[in-house]
N, C-alpha and C. Protein backbone atom coordinates (compact mmCIF):
# COMPACT_ATOMS: atom_id res chain seq x y z
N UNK A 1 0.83 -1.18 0.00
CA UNK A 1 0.00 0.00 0.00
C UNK A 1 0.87 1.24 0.00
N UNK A 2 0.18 2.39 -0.31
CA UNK A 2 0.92 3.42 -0.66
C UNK A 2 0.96 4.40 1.24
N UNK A 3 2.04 5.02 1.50
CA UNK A 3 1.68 5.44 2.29
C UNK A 3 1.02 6.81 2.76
N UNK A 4 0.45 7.03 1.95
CA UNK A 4 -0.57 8.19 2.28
C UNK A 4 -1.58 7.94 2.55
N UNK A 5 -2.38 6.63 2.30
CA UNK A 5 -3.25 6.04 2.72
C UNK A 5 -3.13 5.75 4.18
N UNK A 6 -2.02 4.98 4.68
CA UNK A 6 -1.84 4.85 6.34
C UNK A 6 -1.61 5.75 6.58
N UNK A 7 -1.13 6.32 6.43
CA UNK A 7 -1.34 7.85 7.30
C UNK A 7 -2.40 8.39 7.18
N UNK A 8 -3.51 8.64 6.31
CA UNK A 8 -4.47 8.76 6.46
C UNK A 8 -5.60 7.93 7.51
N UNK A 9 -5.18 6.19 7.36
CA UNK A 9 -6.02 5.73 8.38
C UNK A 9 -5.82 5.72 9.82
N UNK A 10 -4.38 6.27 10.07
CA UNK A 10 -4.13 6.32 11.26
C UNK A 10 -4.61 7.30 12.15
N UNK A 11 -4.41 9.13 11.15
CA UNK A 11 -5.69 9.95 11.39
C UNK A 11 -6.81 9.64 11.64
N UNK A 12 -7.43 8.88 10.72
CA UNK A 12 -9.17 8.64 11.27
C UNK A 12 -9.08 7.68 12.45
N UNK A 13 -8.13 7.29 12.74
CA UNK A 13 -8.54 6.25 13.84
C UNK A 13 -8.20 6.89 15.05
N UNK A 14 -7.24 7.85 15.00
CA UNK A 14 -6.96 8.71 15.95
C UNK A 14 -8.25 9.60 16.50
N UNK A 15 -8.64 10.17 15.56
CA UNK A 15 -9.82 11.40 15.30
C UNK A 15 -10.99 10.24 15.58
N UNK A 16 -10.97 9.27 15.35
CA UNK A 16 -12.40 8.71 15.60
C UNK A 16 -12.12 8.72 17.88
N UNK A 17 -11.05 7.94 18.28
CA UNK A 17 -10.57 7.68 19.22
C UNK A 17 -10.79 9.04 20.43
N UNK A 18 -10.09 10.08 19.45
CA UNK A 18 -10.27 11.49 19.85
C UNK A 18 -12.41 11.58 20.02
N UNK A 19 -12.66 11.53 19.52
CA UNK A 19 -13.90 11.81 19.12
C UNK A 19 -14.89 11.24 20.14
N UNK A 20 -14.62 9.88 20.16
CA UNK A 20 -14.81 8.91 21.15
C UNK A 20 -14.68 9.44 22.82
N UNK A 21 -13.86 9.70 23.02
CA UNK A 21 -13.51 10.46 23.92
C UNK A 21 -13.90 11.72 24.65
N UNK A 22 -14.30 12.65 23.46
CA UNK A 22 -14.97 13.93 23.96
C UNK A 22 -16.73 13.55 24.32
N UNK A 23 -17.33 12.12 23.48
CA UNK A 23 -18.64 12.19 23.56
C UNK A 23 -19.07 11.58 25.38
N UNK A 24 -17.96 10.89 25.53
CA UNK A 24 -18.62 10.95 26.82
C UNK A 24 -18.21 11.18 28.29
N UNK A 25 -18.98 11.76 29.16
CA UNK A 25 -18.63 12.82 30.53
C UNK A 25 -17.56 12.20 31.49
N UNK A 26 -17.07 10.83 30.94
CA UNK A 26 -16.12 10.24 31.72
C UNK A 26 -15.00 10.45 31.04
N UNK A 27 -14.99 10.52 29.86
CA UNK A 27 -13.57 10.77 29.00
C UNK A 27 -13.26 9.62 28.19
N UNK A 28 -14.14 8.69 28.47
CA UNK A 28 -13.84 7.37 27.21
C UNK A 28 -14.91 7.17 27.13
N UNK A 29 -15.09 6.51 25.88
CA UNK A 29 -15.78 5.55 25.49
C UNK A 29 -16.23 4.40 25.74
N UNK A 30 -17.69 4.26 25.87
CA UNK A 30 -18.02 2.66 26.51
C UNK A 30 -18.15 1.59 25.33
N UNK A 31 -18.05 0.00 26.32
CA UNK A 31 -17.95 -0.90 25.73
C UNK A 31 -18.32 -1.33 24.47
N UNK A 32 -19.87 -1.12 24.52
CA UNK A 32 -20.89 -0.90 23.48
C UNK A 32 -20.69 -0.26 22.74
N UNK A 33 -20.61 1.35 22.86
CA UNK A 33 -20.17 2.09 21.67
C UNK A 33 -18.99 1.91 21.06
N UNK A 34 -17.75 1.30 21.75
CA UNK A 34 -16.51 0.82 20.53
C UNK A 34 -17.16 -0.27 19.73
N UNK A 35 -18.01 -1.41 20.42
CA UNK A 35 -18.38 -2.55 19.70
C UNK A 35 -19.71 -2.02 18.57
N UNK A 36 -20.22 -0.79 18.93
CA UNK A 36 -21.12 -0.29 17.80
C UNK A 36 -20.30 0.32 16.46
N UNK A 37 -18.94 1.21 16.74
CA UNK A 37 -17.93 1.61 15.48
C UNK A 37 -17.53 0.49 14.90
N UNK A 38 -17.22 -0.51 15.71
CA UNK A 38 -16.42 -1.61 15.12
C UNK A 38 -17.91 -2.45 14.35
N UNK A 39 -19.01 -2.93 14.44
CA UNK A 39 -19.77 -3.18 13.44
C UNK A 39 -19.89 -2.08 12.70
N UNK A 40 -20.34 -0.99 12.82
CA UNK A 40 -20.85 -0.57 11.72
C UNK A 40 -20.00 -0.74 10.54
N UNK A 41 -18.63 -0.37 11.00
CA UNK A 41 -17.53 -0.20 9.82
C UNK A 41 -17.28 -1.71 9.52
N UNK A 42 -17.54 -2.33 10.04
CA UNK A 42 -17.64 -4.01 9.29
C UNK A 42 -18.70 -4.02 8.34
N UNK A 43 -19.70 -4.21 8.50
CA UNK A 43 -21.07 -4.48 7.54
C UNK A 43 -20.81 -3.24 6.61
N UNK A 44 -20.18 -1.94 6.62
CA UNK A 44 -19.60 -1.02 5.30
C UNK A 44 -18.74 -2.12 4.40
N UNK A 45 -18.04 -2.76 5.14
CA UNK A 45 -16.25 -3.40 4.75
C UNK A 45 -17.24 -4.72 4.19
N UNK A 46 -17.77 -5.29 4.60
CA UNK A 46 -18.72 -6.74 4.40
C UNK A 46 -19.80 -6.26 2.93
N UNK A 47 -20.23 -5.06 2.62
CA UNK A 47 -21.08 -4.63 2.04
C UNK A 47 -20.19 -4.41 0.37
N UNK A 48 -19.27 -3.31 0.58
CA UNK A 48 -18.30 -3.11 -0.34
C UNK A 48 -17.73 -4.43 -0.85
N UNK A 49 -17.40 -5.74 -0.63
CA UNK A 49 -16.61 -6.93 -0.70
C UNK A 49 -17.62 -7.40 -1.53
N UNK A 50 -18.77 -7.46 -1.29
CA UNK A 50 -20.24 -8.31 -1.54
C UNK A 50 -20.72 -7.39 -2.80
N UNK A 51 -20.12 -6.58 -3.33
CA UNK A 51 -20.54 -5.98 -4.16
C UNK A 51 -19.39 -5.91 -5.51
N UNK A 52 -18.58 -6.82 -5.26
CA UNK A 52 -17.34 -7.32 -6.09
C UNK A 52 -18.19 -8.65 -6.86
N UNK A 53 -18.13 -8.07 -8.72
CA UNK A 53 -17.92 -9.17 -9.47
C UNK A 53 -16.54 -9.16 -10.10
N UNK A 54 -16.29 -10.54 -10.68
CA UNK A 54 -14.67 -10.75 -11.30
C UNK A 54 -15.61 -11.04 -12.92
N UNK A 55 -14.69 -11.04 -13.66
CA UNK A 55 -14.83 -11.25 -15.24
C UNK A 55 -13.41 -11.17 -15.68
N UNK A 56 -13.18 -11.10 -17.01
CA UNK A 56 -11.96 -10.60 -17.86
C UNK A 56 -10.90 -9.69 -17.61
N UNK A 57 -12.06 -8.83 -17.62
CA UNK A 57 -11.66 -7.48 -16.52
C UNK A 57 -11.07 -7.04 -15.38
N UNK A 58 -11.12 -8.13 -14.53
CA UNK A 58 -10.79 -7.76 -12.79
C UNK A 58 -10.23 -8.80 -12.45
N UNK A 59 -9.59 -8.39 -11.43
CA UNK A 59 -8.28 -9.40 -11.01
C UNK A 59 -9.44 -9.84 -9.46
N UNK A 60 -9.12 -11.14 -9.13
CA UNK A 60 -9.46 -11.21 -7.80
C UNK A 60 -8.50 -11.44 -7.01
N UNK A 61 -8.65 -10.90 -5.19
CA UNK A 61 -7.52 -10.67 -4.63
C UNK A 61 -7.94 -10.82 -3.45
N UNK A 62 -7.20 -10.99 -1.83
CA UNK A 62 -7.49 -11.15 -0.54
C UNK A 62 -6.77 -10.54 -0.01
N UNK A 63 -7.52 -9.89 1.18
CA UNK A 63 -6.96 -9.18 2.61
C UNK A 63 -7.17 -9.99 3.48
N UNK A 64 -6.26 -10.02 4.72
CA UNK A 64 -6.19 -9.73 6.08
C UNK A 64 -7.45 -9.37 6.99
N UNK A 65 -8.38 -9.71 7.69
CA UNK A 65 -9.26 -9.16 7.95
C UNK A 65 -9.77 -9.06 9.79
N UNK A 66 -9.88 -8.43 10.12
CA UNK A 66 -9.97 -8.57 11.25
C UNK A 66 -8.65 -8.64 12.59
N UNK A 67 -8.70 -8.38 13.93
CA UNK A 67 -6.97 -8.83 14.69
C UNK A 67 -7.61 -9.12 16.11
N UNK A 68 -7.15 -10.79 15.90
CA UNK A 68 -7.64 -11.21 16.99
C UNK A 68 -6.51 -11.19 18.20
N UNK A 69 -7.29 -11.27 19.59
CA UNK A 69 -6.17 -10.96 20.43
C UNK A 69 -5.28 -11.64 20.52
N UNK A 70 -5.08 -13.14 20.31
CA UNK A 70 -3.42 -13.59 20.32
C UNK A 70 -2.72 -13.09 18.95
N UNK A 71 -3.27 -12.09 18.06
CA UNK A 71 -2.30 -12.02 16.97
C UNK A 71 -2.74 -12.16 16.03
N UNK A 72 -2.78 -11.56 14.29
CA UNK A 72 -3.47 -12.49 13.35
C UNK A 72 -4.67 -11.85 12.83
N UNK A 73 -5.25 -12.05 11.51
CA UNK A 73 -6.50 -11.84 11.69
C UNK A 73 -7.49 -13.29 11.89
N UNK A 74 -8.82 -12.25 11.79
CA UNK A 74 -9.50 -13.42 12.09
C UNK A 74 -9.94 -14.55 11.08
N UNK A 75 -9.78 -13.86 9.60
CA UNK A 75 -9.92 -14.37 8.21
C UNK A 75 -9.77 -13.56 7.52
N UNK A 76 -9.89 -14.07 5.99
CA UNK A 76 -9.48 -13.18 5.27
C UNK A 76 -10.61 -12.99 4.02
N UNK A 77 -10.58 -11.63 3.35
CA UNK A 77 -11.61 -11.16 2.34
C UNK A 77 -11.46 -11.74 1.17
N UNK A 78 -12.28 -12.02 0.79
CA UNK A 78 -11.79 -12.45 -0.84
C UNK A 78 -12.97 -11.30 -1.91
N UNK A 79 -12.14 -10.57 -2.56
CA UNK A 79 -13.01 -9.43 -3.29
C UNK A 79 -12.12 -9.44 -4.70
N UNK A 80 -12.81 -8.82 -5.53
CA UNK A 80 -12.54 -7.93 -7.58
C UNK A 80 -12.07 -6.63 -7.36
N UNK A 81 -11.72 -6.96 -8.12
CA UNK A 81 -10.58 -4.87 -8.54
C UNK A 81 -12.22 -4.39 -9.32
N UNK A 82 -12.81 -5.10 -9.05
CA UNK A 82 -13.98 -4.09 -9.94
C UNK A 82 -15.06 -3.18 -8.72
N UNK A 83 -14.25 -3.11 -7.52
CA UNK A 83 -14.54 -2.39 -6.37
C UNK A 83 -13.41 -1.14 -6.16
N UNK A 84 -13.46 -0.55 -5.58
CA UNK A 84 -12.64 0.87 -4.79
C UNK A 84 -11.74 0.28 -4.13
N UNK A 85 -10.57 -0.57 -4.33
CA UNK A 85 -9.79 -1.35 -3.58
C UNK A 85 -8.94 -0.61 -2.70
N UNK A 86 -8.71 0.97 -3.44
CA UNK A 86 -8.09 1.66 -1.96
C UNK A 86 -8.65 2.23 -0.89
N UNK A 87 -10.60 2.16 -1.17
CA UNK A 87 -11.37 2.31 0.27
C UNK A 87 -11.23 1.06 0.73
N UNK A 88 -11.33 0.02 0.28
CA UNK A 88 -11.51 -1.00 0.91
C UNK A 88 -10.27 -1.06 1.89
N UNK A 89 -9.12 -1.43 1.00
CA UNK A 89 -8.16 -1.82 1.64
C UNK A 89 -7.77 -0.35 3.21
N UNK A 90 -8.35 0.66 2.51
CA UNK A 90 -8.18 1.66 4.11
C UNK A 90 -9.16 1.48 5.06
N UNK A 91 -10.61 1.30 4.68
CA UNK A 91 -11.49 0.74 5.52
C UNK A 91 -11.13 -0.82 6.60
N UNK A 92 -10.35 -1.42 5.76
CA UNK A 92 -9.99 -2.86 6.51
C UNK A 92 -8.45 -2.42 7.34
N UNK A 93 -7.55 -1.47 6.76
CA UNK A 93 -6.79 -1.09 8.01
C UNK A 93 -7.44 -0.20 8.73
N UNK A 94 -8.49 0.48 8.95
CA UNK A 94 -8.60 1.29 9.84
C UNK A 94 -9.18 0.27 10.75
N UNK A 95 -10.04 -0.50 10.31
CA UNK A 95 -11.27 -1.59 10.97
C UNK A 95 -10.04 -2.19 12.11
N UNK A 96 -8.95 -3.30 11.57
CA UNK A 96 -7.99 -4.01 11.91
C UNK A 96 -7.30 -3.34 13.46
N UNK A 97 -6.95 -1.52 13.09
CA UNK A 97 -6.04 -0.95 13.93
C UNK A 97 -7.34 -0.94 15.22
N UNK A 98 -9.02 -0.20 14.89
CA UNK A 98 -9.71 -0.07 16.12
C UNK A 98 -9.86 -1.61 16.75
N UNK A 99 -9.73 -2.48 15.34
CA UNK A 99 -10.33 -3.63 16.63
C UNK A 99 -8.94 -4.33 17.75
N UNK A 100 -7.75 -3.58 17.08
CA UNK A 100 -6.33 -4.25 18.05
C UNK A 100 -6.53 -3.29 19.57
N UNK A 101 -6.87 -2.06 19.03
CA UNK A 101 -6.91 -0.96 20.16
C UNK A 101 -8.68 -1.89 21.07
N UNK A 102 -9.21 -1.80 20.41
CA UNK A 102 -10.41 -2.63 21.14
C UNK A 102 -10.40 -3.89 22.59
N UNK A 103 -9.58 -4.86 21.39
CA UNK A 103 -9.17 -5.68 22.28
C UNK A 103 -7.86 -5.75 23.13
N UNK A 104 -7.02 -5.05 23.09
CA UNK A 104 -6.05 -4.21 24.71
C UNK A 104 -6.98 -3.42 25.38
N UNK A 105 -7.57 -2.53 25.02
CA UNK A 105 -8.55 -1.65 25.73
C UNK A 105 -9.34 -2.63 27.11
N UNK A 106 -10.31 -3.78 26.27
CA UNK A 106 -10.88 -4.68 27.09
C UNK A 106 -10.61 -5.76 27.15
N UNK A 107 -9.28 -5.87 26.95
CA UNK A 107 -9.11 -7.51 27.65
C UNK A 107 -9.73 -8.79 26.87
N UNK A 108 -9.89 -8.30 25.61
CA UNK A 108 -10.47 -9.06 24.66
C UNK A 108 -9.26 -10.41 24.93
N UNK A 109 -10.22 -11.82 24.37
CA UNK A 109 -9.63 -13.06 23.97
C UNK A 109 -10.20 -13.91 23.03
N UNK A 110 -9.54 -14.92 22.54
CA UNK A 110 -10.28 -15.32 21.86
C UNK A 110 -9.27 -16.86 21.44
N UNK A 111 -9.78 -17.31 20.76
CA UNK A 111 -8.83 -19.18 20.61
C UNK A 111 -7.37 -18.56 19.68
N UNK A 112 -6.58 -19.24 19.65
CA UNK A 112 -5.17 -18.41 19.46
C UNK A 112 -4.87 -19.10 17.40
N UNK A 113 -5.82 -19.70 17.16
CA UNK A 113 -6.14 -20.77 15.91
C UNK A 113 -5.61 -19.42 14.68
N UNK A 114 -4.45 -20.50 13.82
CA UNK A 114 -4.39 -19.06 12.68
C UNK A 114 -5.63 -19.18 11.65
N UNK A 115 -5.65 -18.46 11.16
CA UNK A 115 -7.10 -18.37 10.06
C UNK A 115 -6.03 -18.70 8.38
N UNK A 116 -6.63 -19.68 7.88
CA UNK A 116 -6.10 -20.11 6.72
C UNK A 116 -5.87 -18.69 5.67
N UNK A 117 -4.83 -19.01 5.56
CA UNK A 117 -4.81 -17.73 4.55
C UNK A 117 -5.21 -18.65 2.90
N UNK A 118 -5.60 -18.33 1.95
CA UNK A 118 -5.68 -18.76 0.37
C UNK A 118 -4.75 -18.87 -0.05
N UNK A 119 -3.89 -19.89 -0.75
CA UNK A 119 -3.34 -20.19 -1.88
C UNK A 119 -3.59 -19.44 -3.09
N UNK A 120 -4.74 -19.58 -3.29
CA UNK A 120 -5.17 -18.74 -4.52
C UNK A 120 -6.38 -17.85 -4.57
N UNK A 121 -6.80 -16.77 -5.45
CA UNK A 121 -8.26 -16.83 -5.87
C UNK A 121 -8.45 -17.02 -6.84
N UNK A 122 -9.63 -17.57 -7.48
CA UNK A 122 -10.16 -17.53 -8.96
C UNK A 122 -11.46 -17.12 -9.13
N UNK A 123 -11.92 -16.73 -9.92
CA UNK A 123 -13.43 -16.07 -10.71
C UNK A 123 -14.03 -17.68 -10.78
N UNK A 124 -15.46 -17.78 -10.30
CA UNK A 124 -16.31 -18.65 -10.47
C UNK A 124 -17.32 -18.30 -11.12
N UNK A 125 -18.03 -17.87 -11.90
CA UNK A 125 -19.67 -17.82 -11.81
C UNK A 125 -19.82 -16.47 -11.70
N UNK A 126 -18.83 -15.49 -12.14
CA UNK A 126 -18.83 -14.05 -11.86
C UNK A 126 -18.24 -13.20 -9.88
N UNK A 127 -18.03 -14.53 -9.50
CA UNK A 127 -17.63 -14.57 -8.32
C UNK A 127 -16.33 -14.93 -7.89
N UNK A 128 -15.26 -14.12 -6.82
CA UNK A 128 -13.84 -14.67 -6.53
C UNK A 128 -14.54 -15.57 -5.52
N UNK A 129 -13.08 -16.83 -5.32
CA UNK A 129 -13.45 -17.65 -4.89
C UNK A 129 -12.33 -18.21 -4.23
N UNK A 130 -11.88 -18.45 -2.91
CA UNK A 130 -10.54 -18.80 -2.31
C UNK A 130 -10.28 -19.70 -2.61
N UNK A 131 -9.14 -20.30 -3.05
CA UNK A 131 -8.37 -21.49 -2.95
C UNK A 131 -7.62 -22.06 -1.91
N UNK A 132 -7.65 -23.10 -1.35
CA UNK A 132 -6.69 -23.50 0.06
C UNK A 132 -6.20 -24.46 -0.22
């Protein structure tokens, strides 16, 4: 990735964090409301992916998705260049950095299992499709 993009997502995650912070009379943010940023900006990130066809035209490709607390993500995306691949791909680092800050914040855990990464993707049926 290019780095004007991370630096850009590191801003919004800062500024969201910042933001977070001023809304409520204790000075942080509660449980719920990090776990409400962290869906919403998933089902955006889940929505954008789901709206990827492959053809002739488009390459299919996978991210990293999610950071679970021993490390890692939790799986990975399989999406078409016939999407905004540099929202995506900044939407899934910004998603990645709140949910690492998330889970230090609360003590998050979870099974320590790596998530298969793909061998490959290929176009099925107008659809990418992981290979393992």
């Amino acid at each position: 990735m290019r780095p004007i993009p991370k630096f850009l997502g590191l801003i919004t995650v800062l500024c969201l964090l910042f933001a977070a912070c001023l809304s409520d009379d204790s000075g942080t943010s509660s449980h719920e409301e990090d776990l409400e940023t962290l869906n919403a900006l998933k089902t955006e990130i889940e929505t954008l992916v789901s709206s990827s066809v492959c053809n002739d035209n488009t390459e299919c490709k996978y991210i990293a998705f999610g950071s679970k607390p021993c490390g890692g993500p939790w799986t990975y995306l399989i999406y078409s260049t016939s999407i905004d691949t540099d929202e995506l791909e900044s939407k899934v680092e910004q998603y990645n950095q709140l949910e690492a800050i998330f889970n230090a914040q609360y003590g998050a855990v979870s099974d320590c299992s790596v998530a298969a990464e793909p061998i490959d993707v290929i176009c099925e049926n107008n659809v990418c499709v992981a290979v393992y």
